[in-house]
Protein backbone atom coordinates (compact mmCIF):
# COMPACT_ATOMS: atom_id res chain seq x y z
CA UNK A 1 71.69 -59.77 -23.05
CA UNK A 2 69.30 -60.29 -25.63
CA UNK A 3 66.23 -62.39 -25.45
CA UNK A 4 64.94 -64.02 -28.43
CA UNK A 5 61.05 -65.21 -28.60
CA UNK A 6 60.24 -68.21 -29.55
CA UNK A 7 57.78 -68.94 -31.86
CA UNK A 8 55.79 -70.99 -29.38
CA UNK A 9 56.24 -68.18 -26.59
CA UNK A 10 54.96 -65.87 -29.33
CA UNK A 11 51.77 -68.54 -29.40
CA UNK A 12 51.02 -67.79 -25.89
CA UNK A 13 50.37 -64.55 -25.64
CA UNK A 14 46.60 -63.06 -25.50
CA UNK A 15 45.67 -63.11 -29.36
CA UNK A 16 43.25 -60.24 -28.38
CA UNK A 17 43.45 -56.82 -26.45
CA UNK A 18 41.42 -56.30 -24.24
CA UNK A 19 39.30 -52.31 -24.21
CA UNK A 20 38.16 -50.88 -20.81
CA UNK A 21 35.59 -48.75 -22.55
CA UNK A 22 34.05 -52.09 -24.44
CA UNK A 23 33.97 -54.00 -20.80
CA UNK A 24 32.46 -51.21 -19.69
CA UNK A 25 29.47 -51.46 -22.34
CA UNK A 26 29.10 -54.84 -22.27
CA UNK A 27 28.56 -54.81 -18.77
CA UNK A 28 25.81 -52.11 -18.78
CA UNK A 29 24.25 -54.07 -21.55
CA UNK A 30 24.84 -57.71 -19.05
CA UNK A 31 23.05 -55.62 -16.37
CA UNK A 32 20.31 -54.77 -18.17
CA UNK A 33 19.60 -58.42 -19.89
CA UNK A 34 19.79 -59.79 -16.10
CA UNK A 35 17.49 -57.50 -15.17
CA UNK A 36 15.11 -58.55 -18.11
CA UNK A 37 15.14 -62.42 -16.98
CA UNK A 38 14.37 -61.47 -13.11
CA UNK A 39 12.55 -58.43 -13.16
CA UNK A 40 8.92 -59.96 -11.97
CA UNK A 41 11.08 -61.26 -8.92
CA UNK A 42 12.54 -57.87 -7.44
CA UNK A 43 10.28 -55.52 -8.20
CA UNK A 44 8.95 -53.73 -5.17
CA UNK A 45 5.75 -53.30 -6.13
CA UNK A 46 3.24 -54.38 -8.74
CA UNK A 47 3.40 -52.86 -11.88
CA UNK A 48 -0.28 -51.63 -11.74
CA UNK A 49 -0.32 -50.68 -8.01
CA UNK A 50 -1.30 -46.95 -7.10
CA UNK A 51 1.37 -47.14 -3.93
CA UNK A 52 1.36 -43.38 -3.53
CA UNK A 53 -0.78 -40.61 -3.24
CA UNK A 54 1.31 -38.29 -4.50
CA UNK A 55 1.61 -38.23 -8.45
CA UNK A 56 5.17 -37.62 -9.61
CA UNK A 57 6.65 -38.27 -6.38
CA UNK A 58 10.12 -37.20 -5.30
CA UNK A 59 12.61 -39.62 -5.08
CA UNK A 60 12.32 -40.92 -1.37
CA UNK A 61 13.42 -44.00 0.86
CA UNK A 62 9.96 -45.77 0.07
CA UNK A 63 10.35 -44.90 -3.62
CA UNK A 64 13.55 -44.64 -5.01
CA UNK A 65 12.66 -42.91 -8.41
CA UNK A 66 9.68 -41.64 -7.17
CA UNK A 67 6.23 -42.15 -8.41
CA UNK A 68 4.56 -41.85 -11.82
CA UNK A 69 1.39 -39.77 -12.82
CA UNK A 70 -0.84 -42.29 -10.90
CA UNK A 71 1.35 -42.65 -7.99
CA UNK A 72 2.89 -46.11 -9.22
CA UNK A 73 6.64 -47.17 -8.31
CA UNK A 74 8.87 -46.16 -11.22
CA UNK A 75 11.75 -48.53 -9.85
CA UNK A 76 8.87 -51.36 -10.63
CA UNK A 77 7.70 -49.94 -13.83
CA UNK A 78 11.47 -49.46 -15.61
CA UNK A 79 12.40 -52.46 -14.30
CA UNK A 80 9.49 -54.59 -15.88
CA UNK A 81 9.91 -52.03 -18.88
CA UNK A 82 13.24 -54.29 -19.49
CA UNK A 83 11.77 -57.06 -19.74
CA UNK A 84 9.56 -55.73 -22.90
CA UNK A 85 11.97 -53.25 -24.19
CA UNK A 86 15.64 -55.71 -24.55
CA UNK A 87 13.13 -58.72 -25.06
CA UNK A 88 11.13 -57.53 -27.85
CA UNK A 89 14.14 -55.92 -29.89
CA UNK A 90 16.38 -58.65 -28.76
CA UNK A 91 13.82 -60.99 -30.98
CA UNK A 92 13.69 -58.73 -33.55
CA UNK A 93 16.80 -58.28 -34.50
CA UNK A 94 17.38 -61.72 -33.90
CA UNK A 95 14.52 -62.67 -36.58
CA UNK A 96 15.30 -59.82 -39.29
CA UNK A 97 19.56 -60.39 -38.69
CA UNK A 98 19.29 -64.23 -39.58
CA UNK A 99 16.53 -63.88 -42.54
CA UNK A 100 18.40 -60.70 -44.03
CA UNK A 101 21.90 -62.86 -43.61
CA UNK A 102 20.68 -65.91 -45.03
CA UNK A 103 18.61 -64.28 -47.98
CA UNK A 104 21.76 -62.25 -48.52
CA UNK A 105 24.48 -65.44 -49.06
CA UNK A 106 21.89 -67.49 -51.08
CA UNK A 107 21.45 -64.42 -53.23
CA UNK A 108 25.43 -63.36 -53.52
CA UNK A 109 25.99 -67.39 -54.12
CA UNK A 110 22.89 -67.94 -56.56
CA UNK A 111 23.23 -65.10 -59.04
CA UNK A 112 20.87 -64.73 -61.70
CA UNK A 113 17.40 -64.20 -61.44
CA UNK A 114 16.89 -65.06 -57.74
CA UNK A 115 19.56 -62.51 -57.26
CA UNK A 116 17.84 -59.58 -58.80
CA UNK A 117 14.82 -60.77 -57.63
CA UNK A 118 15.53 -60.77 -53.89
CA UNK A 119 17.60 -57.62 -54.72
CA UNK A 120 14.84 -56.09 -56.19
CA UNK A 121 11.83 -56.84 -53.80
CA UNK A 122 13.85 -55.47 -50.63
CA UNK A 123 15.01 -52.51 -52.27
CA UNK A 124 11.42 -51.57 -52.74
CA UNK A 125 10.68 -52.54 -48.78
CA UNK A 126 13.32 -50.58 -47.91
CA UNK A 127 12.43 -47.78 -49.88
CA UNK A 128 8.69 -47.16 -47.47
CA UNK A 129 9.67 -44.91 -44.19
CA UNK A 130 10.74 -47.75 -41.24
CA UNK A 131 7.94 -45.50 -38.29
CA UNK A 132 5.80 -45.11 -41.16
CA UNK A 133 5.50 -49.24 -42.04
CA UNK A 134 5.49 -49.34 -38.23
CA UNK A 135 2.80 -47.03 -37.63
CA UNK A 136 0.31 -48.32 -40.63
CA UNK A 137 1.28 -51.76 -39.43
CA UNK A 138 0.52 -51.93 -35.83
CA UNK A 139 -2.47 -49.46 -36.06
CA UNK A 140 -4.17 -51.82 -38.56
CA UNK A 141 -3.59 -55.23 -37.28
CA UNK A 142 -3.42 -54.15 -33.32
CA UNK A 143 -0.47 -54.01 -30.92
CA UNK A 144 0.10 -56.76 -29.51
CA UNK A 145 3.38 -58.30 -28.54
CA UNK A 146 3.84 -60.50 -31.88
CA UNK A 147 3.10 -58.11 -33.98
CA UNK A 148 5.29 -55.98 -32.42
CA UNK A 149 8.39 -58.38 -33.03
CA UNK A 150 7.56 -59.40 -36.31
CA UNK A 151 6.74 -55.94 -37.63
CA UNK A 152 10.15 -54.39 -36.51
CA UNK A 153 11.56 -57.25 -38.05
CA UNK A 154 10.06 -56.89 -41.33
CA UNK A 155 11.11 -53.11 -41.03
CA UNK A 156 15.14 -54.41 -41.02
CA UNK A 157 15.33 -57.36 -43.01
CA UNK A 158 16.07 -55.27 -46.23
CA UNK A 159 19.29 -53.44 -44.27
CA UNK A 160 20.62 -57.28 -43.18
CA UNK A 161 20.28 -58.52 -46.85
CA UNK A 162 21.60 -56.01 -48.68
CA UNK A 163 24.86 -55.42 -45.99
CA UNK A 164 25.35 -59.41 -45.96
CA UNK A 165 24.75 -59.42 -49.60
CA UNK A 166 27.41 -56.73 -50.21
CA UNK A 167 29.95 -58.95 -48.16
CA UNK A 168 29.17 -62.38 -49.37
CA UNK A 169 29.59 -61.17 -53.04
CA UNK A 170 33.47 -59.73 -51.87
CA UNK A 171 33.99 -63.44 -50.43
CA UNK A 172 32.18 -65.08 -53.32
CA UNK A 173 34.74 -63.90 -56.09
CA UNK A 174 37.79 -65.27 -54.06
CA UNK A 175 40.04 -68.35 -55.05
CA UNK A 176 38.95 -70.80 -52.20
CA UNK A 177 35.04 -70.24 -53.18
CA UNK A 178 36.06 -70.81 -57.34
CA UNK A 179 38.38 -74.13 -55.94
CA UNK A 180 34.93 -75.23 -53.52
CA UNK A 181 33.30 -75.29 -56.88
CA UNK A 182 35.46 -77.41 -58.90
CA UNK A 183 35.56 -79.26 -55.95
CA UNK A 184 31.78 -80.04 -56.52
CA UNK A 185 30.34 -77.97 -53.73
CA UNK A 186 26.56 -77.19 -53.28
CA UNK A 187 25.18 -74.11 -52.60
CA UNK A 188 24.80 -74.97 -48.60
CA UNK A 189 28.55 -75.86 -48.34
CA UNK A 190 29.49 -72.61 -49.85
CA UNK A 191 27.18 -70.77 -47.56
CA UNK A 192 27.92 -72.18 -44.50
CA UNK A 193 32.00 -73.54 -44.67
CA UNK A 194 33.26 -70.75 -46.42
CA UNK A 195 31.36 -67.70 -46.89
CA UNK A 196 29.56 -67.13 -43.18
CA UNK A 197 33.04 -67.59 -41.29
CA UNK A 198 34.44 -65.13 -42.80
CA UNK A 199 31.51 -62.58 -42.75
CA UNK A 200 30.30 -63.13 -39.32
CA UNK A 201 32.27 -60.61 -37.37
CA UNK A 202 30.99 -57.85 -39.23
CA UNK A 203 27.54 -59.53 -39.51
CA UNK A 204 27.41 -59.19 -35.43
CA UNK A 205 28.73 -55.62 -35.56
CA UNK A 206 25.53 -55.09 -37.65
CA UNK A 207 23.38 -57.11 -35.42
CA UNK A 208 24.30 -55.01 -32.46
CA UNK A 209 24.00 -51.62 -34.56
CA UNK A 210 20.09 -52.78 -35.75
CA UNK A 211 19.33 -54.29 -32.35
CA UNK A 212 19.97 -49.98 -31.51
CA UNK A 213 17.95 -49.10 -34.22
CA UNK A 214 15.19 -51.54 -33.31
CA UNK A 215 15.53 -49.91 -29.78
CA UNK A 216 14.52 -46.62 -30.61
CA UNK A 217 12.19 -47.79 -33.02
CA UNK A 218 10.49 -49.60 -30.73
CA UNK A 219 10.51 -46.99 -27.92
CA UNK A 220 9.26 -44.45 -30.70
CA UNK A 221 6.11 -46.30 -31.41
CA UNK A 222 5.05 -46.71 -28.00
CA UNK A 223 5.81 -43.03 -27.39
CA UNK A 224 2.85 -42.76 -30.00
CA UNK A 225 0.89 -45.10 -28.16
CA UNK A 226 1.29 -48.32 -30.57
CA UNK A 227 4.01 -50.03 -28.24
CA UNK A 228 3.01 -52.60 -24.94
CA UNK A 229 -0.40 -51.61 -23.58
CA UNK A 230 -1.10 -50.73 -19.87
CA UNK A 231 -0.80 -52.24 -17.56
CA UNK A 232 2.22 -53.04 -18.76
CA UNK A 233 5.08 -50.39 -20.45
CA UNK A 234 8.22 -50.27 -22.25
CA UNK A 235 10.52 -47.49 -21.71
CA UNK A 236 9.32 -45.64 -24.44
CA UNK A 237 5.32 -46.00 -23.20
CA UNK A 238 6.96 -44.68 -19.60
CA UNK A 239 7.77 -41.75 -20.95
CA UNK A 240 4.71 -40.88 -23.20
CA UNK A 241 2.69 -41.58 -19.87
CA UNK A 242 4.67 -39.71 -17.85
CA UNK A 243 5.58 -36.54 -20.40
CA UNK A 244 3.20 -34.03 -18.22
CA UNK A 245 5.69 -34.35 -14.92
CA UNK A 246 8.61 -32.43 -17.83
CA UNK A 247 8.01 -28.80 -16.84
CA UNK A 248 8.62 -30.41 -13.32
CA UNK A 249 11.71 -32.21 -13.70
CA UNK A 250 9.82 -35.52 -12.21
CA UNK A 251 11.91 -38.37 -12.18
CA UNK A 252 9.25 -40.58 -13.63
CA UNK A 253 10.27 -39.15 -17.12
CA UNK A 254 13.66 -38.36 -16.80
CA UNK A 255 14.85 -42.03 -15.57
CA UNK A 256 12.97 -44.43 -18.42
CA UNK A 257 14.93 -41.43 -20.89
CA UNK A 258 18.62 -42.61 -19.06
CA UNK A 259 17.45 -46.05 -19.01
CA UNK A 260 16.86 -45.88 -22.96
CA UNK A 261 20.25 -43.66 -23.36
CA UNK A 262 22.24 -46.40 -20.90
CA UNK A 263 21.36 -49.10 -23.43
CA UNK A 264 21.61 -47.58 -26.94
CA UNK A 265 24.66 -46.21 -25.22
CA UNK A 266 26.52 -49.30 -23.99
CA UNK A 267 25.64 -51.86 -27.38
CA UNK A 268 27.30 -48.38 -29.59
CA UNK A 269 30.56 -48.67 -27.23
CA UNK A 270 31.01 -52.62 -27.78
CA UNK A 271 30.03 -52.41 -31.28
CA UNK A 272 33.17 -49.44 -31.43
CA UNK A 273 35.31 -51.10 -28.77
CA UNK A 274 35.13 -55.17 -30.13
CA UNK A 275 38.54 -57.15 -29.39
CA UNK A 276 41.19 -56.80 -32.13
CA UNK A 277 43.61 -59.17 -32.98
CA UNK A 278 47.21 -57.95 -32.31
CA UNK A 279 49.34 -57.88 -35.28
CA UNK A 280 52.60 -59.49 -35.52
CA UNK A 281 54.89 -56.16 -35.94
CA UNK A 282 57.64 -58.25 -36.74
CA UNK A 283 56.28 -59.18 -40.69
C-alpha cells in the first residue's frame, strides 16, 4: 500500500539536519564561554599565588596540570586565561563584524563617491601587515585591555566590509531591491528589510572565521609580550612565560597550546558543520 504525504505532514518535519561533528564544536566552544563567565569562582588557586615549590611541576592530585615556571597552578592560570582570551576576541570581532557589515551595505546601497571612498580607504588599511599594525599599535600607545580590543578590531574591519560589500552588491541588483525603490524606500529600509536577511548567514560564517583569526592574533601578540600583563595571562602570554619547560615536555606549555587548538578547533567545525536546510527532492 502506498502512502502519500501530505503537504502539511511534509510541513512537520525538521526543516534542518542536524551534524554530530557541529554539536560537537559548539559544545567545546559552550564549554569554554562558561568557563569565561565563572572562572574567578572555581579556580583553585589565585592566579598570582606561588603554591609550589617545584617549577614546572608534574601533573599531580594537588595540581592537576602541574605548575608553571614560578610554581603557580596552571588549572588556575588557563582557566582565568579564558576569561581574557574568548572575552577580548569575542569583543573584537563583535566591534570590527558590525562596523565592517554596516559600512559594507551603506556602501553597496549608496554607490558613488561614498562607495569608492569607503572602498578605497580600507583597501589601503588592509593593505599594512594585521601583527605588524598590531605590534606598532600596542607598543606605542601601551597594552592595556582597550586597546587591545579596539586595535584587533581595527586590524579586521577592512575583511568585514569588503566580504559584506561583495554580498550586498549581489542582493542590491535583484528585482525586490529595484521594486523597494519605486516603492519609495530609504536607504535604512533597504539595508535592514531586505538586504541584511538575506546576507546574514554568511555574515555569521565570517564572524566565526575572524573571531579565529582574532584568536590567534591575539594569542600571537602576547606571545611577544604585547598581550594581558602579569599578573594576569591569556593563553598566548601562558605559553611565552612558560616556553623554557619545552625541552621538558612540562605541561605548563603544552596545555594553554591544546587549550588555544580546542577553541580555534571547535568555532572551524561549526563554521564547516552549520545546519542545512533539507531540500524538497520531489521538485
Amino acid at each position: 500500500m502506498t502512502t502519500i504525504e501530505t503537504p502539511a505532514a511534509k510541513s512537520r518535519k525538521p526543516a534542518y539536519r542536524t551534524n554530530l561533528v557541529g554539536l560537537v564544536g559548539m559544545a567545546i566552544i559552550a564549554f569554554w564561554a562558561i568557563i569565561a563567565l565563572i572562572a574567578p569562582w572555581i579556580i583553585p588557586y589565585p592566579v598570582g599565588e606561588i603554591v609550589d615549590l617545584d617549577y614546572f611541576g608534574p601533573i599531580s592530585q594537588q595540581f592537576w596540570i602541574g605548575s608553571d615556571y614560578l610554581g603557580r597552578d596552571m588549572l588556575s592560570r588557563i582557566l582565568m586565561g579564558a576569561r581574557y582570551t574568548v572575552g577580548i576576541s569575542l569583543v573584537a570581532v563583535s566591534i570590527s563584524c558590525f562596523c565592517g557589515v554596516v559600512l559594507g551595505m551603506i556602501a553597496a546601497v549608496s554607490g558613488g563617491w561614498l562607495d569608492t571612498l569607503l572602498s578605497r580607504f580600507l583597501d589601503a588599511m588592509n593593505s599594512i601587515p594585521s601583527k605588524l599594525f598590531g605590534l606598532v599599535v600596542v607598543a606605542a600607545v601601551g597594552s592595556s585591555i582597550p586597546v587591545l580590543v579596539l586595535t584587533l578590531a581595527i586590524i579586521y574591519i577592512p575583511g568585514a566590509f569588503r566580504f559584506a560589500r561583495a554580498l550586498a552588491v549581489n542582493i542590491n541588483t535583484m528585482d525586490f531591491i529595484t521594486v523597494a525603490r519605486t516603492r519609495g524606500e530609504g536607504t535604512l529600509y533597504l539595508i535592514t528589510s531586505e538586504i541584511l536577511p538575506n546576507i546574514i548567514g554568511p555574515v555569521l560564517a565570517d564572524l566565526g572565521l575572524r573571531f579565529v583569526f582574532i584568536v590567534l592574533l591575539l594569542s600571537g601578540l602576547s606571545f611577544l609580550g604585547l598581550g594581558v600583563q602579569p599578573p594576569y595571562a591569556d593563553w598566548g602570554a601562558l605559553v611565552r612565560e612558560n616556553i623554557g619547560g619545552l625541552p621538558f615536555g612540562a605541561p605548563a606549555v603544552i596545555f594553554p597550546s591544546i587549550a588555544i587548538a580546542t577553541l580555534t578547533v571547535s568555532v572551524n567545525l561549526l563554521i564547516d558543520n552549520l545546519p542545512q536546510k533539507i531540500r524538497d527532492r520531489s521538485e
